[in-house]
Protein backbone atom coordinates (compact mmCIF):
# COMPACT_ATOMS: atom_id res chain seq x y z
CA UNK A 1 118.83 86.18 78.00
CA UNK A 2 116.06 83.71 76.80
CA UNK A 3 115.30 81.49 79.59
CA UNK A 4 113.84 78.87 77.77
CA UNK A 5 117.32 78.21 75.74
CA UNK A 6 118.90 78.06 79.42
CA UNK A 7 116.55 76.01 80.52
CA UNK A 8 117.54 73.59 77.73
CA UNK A 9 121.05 73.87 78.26
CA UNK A 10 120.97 73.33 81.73
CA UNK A 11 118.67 70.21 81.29
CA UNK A 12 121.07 68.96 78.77
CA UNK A 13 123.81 69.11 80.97
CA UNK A 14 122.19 67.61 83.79
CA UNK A 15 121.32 64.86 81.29
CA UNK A 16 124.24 63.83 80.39
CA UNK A 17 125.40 64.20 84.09
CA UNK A 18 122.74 62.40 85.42
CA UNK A 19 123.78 58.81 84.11
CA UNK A 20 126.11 58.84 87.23
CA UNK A 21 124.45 55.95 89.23
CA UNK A 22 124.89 58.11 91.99
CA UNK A 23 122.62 60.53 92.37
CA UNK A 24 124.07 62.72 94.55
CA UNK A 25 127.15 62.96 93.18
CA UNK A 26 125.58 64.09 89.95
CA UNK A 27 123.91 67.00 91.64
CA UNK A 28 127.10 67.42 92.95
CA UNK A 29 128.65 67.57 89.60
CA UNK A 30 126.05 69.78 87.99
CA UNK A 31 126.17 72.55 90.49
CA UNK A 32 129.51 72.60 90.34
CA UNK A 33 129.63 72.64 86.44
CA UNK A 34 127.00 75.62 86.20
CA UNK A 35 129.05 77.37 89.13
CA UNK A 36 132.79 77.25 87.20
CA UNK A 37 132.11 77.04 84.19
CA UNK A 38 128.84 79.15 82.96
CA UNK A 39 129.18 82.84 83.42
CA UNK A 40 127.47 85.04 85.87
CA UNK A 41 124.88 86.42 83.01
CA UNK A 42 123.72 82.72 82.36
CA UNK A 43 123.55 81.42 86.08
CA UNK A 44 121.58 84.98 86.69
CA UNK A 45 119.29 83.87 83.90
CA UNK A 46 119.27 80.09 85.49
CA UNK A 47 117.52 81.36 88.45
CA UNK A 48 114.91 83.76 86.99
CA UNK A 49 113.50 80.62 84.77
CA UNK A 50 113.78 78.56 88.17
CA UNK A 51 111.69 81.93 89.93
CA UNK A 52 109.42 82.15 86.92
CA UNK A 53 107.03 79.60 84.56
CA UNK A 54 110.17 78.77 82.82
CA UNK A 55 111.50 77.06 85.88
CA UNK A 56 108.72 74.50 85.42
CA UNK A 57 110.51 72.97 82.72
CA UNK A 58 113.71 72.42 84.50
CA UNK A 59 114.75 68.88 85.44
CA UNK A 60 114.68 67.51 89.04
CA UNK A 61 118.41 66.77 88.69
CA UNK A 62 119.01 70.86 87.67
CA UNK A 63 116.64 71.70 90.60
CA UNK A 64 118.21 69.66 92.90
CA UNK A 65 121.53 71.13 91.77
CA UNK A 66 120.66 74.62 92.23
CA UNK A 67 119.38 74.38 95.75
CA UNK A 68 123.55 73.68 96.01
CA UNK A 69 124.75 77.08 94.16
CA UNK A 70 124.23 80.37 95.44
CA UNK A 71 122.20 82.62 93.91
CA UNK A 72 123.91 85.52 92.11
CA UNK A 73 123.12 88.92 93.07
């Protein structure tokens, strides 16, 4: 899977997540939308951009957020 497209997806999310005033809460609320609702192929992905140069590119909201989710096997 092309980790720079879920790079962008996951930023985008975590965009439009992220105008919660609180902060935590939208970490909350990403990690828990990458965890139900993306499948196990794209949060697998999520985590080799964060493990690789992709990862560089990913927001501090989605970093945040996936310090929350466990990482798939």
């Amino acid at each position: 899977m092309n980790h720079d497209y879920i790079v962008r997806m996951a930023n985008q999310i975590g965009d439009a997540l992220g105008i919660n005033p609180d902060r935590e809460q939208a970490v909350r609320d990403l990690a828990d939308h990458l965890t139900r609702f993306w499948e196990p192929r794209m949060r697998k992905a999520l985590f080799e951009a964060l493990d690789g140069s992709a990862g560089r590119q990913l927001s501090p909201l989605v970093l945040d957020a996936t310090a929350r989710m466990r990482r798939p096997a």
